[in-house]
N, C-alpha and C. Protein backbone atom coordinates (compact mmCIF):
# COMPACT_ATOMS: atom_id res chain seq x y z
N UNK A 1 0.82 -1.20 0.00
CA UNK A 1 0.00 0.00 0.00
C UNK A 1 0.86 1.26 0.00
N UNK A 2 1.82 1.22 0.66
CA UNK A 2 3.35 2.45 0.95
C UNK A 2 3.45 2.61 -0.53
N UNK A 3 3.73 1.28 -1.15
CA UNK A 3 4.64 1.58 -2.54
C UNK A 3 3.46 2.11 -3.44
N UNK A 4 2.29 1.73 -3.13
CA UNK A 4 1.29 2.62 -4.36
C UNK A 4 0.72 3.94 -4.44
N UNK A 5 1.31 4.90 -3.00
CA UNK A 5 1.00 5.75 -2.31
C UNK A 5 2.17 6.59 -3.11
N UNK A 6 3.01 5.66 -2.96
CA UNK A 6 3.87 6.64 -3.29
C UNK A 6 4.62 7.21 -5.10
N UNK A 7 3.99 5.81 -5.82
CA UNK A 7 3.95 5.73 -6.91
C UNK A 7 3.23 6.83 -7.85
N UNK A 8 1.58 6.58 -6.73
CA UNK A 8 0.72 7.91 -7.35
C UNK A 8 1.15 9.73 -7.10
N UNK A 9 1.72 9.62 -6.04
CA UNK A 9 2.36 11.22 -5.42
C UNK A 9 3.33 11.45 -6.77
N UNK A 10 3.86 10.24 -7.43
CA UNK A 10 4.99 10.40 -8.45
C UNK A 10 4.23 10.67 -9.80
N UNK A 11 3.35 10.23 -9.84
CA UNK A 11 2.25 10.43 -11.04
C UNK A 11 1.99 12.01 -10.50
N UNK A 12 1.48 12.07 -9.66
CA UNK A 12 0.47 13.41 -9.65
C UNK A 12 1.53 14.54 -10.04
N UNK A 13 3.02 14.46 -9.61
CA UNK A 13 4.19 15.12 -9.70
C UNK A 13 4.21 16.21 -11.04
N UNK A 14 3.78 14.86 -11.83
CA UNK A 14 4.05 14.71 -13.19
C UNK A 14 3.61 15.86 -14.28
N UNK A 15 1.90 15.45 -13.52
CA UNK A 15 1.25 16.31 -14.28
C UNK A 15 1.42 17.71 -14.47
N UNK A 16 1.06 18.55 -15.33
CA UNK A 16 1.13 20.16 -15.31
C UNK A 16 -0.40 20.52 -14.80
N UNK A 17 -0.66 21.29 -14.09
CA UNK A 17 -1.36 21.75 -13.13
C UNK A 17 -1.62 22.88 -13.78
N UNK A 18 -1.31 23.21 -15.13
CA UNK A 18 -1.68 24.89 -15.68
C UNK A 18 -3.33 25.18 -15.82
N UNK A 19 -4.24 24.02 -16.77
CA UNK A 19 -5.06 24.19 -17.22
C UNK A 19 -6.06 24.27 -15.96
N UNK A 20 -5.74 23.05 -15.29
CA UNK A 20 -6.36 22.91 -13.56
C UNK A 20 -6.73 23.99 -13.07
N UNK A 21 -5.67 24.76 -13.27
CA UNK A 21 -5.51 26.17 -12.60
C UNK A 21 -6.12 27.05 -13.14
N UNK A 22 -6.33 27.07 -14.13
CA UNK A 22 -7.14 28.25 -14.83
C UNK A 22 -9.09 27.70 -15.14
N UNK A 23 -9.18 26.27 -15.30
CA UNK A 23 -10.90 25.74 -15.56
C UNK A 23 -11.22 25.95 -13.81
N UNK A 24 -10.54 26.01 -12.51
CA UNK A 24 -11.13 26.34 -11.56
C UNK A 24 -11.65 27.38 -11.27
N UNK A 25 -11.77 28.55 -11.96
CA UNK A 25 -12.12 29.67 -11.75
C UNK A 25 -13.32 29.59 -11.92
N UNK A 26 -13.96 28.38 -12.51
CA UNK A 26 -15.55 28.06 -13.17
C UNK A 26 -16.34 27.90 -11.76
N UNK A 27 -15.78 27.23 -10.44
CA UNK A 27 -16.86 26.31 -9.91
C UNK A 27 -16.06 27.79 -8.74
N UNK A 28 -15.45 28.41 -8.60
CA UNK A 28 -15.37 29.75 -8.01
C UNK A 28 -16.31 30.81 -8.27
N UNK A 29 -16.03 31.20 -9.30
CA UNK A 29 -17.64 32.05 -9.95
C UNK A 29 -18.86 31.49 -9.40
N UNK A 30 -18.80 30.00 -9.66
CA UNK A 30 -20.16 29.50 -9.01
C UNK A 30 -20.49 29.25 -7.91
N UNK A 31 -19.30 29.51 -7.08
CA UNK A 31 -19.60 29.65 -5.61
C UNK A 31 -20.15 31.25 -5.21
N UNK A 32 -18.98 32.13 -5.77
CA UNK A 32 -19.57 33.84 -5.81
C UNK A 32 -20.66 33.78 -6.24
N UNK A 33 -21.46 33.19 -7.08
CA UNK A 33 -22.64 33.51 -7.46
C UNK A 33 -23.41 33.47 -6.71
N UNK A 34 -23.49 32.15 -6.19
CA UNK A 34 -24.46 31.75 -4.85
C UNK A 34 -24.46 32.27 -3.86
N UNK A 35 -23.12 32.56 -3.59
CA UNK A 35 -22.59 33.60 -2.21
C UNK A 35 -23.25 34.65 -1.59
N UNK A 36 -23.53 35.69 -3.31
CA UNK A 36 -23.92 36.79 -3.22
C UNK A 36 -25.38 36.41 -3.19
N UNK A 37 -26.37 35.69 -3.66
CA UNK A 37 -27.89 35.54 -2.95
C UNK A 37 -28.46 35.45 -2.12
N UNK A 38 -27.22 34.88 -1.23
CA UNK A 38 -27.61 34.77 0.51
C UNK A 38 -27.87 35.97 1.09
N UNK A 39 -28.75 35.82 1.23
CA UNK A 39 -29.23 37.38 1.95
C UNK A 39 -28.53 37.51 3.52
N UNK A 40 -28.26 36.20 4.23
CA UNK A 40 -28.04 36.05 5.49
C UNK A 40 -26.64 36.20 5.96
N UNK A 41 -25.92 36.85 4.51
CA UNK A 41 -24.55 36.32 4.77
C UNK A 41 -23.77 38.18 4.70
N UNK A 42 -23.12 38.76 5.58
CA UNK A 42 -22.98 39.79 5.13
C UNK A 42 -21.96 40.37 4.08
N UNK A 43 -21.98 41.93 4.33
CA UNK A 43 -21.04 41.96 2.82
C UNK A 43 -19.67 41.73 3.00
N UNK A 44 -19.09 41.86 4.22
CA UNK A 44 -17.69 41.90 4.62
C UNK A 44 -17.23 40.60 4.21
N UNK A 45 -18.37 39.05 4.37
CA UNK A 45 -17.62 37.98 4.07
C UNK A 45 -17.62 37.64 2.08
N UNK A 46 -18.47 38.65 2.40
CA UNK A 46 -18.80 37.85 0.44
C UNK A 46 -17.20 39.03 -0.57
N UNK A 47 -17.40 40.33 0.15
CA UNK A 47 -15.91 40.98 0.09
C UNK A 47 -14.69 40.08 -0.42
N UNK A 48 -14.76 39.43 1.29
CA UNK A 48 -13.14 38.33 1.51
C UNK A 48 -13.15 37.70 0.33
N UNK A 49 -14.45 36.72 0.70
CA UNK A 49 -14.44 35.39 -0.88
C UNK A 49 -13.98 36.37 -2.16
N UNK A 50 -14.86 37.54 -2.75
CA UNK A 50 -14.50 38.05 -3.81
C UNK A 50 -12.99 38.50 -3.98
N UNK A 51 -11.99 39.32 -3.36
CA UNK A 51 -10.93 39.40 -3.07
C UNK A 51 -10.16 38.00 -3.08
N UNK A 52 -10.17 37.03 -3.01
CA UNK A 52 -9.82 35.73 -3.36
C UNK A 52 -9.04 36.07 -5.03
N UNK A 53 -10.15 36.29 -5.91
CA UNK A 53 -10.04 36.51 -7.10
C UNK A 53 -8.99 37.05 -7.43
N UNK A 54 -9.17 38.28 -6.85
CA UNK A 54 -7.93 39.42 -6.90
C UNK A 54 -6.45 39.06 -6.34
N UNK A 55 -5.96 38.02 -5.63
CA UNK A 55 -5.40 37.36 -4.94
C UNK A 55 -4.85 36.07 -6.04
N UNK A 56 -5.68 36.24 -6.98
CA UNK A 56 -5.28 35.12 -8.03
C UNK A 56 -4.68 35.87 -9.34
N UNK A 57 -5.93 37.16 -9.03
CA UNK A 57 -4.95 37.59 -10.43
C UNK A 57 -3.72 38.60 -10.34
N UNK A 58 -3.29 38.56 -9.28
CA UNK A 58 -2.40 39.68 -8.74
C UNK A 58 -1.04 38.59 -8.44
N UNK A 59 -1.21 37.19 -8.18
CA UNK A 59 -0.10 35.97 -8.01
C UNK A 59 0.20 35.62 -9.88
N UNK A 60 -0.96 35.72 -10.81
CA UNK A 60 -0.64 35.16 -12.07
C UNK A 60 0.16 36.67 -12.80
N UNK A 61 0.01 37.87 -12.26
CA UNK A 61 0.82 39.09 -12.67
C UNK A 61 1.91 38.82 -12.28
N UNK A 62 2.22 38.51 -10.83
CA UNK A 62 3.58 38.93 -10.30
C UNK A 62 4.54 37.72 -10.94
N UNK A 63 3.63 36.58 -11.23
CA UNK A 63 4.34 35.32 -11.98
C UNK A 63 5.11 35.56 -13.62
N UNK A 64 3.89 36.23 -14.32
CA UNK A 64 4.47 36.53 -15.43
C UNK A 64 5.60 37.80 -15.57
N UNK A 65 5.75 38.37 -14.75
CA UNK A 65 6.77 39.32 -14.06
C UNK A 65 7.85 38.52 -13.89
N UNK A 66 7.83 37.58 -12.80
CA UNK A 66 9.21 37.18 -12.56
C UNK A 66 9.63 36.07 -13.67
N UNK A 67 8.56 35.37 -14.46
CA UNK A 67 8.90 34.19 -15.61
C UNK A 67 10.03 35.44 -16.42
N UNK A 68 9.58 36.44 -16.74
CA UNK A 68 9.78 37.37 -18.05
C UNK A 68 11.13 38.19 -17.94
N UNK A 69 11.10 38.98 -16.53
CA UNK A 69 11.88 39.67 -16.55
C UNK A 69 13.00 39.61 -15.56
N UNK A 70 13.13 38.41 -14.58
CA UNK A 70 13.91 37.79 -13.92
C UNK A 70 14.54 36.49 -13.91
N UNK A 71 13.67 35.47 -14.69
CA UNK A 71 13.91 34.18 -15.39
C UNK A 71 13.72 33.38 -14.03
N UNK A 72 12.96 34.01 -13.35
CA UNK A 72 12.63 32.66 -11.79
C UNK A 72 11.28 32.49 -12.11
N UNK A 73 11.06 31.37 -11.13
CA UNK A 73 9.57 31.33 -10.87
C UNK A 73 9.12 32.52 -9.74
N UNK A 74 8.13 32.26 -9.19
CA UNK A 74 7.79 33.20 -8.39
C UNK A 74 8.06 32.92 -7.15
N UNK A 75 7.72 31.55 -6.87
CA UNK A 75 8.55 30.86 -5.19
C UNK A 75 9.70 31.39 -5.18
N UNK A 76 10.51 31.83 -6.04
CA UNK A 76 11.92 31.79 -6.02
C UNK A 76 12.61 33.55 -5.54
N UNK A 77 11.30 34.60 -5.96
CA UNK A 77 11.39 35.85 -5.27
C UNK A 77 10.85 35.86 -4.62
N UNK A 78 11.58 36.07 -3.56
CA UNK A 78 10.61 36.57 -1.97
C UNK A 78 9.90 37.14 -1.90
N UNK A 79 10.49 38.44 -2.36
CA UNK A 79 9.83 39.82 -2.52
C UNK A 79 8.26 39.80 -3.30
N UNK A 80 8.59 39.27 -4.38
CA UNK A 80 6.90 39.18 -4.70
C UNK A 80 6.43 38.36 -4.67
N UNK A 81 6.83 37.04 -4.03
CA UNK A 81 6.13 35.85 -3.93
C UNK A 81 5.10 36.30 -2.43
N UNK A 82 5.78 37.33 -1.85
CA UNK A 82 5.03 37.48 -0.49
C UNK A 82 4.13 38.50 -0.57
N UNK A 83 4.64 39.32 -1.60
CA UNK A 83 3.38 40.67 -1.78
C UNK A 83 2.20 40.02 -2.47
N UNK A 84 2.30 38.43 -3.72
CA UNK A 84 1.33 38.21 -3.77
C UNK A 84 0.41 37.67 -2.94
N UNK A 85 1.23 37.37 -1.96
CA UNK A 85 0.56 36.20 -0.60
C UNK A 85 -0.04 37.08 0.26
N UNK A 86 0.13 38.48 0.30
CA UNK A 86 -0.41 39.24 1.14
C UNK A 86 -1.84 39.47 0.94
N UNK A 87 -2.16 39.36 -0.53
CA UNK A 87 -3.47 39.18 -0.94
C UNK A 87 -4.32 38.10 -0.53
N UNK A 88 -3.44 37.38 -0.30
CA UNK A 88 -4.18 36.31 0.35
C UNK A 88 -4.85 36.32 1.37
N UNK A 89 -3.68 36.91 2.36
CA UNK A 89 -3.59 37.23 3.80
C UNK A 89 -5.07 37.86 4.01
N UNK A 90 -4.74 38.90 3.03
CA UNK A 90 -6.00 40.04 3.45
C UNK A 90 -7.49 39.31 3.10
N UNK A 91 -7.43 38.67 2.14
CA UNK A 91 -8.97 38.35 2.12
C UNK A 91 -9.18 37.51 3.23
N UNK A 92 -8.49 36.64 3.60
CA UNK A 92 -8.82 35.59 4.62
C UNK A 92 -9.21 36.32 5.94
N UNK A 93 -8.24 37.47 6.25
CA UNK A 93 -8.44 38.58 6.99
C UNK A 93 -10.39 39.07 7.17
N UNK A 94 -10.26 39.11 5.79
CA UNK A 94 -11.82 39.83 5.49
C UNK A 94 -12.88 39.02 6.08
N UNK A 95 -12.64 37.90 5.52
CA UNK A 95 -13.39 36.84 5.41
C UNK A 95 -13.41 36.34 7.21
N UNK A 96 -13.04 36.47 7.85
CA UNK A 96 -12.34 36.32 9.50
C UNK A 96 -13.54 37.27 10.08
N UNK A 97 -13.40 38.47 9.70
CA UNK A 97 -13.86 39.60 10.56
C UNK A 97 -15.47 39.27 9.79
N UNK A 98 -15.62 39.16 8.65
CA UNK A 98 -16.76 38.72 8.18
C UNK A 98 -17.72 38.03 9.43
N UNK A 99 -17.36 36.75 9.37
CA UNK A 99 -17.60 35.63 10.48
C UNK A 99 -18.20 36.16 11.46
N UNK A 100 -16.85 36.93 12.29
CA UNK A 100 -17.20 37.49 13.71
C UNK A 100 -17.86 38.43 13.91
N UNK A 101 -18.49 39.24 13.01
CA UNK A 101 -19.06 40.39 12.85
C UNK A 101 -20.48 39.50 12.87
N UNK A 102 -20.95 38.05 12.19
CA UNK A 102 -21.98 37.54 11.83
C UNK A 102 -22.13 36.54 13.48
N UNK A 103 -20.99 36.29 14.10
CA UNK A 103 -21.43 36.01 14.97
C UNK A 103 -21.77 36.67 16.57
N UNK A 104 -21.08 37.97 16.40
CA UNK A 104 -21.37 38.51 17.30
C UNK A 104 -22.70 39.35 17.25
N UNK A 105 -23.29 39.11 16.34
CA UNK A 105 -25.15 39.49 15.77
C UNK A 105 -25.63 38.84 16.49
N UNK A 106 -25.45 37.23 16.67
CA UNK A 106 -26.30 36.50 16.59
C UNK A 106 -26.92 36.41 18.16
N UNK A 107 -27.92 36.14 18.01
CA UNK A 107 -29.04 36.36 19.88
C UNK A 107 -28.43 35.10 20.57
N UNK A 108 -27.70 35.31 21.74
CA UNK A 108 -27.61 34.35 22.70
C UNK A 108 -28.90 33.50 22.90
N UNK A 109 -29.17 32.79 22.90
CA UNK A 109 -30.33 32.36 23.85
C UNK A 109 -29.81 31.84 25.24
N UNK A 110 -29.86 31.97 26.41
CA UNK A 110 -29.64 31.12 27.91
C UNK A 110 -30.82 30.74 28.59
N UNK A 111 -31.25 29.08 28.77
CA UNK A 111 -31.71 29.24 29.77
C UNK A 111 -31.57 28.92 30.94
């Protein structure tokens, strides 16, 4: 079972992950879509989720930046591998205060 575990991690290695990466943006949209109908959900968290986006297309800029005009990948600069990650940071951020903002609404009940 070890050796087929580890056979497949060597397969999955393999593959290029480009197209993956770009047809997911489909079932994302279709989560934002739904997101935003919830009436119950406020705007600060649907914000975070949306900022996600921006967080993707601000990592595929700083990528074609460093492919082009530095000849690294992007793991490989700190510097903007972390300014794109900061985007990250922040929506999750959003998406955090979202939450707590929705749960500190909510009516205790005690009895």
């Amino acid at each position: 079972m070890n050796d087929f575990f580890l056979r497949f991690l060597d397969f999955l290695s393999k593959i290029d992950n480009t197209a993956l990466f770009a047809v997911s943006i489909i079932p994302y949209s279709i989560f934002l879509f739904y997101l935003y109908k919830i009436k119950s959900i406020n705007k600060l968290i649907k914000t975070g989720f949306s900022l996600t986006v921006l967080f993707v297309f601000i990592t595929i800029l700083m990528s074609i930046f460093s492919q082009t005009y530095l000849n690294r990948t992007l793991v490989e600069v700190d510097a903007l591998h972390g300014s794109a990650e900061f985007f990250l940071t922040l929506s999750d951020a959003i998406i955090l205060l979202g939450f707590i903002k929705m749960l500190n609404l909510l009516e205790v009940n005690n009895s």
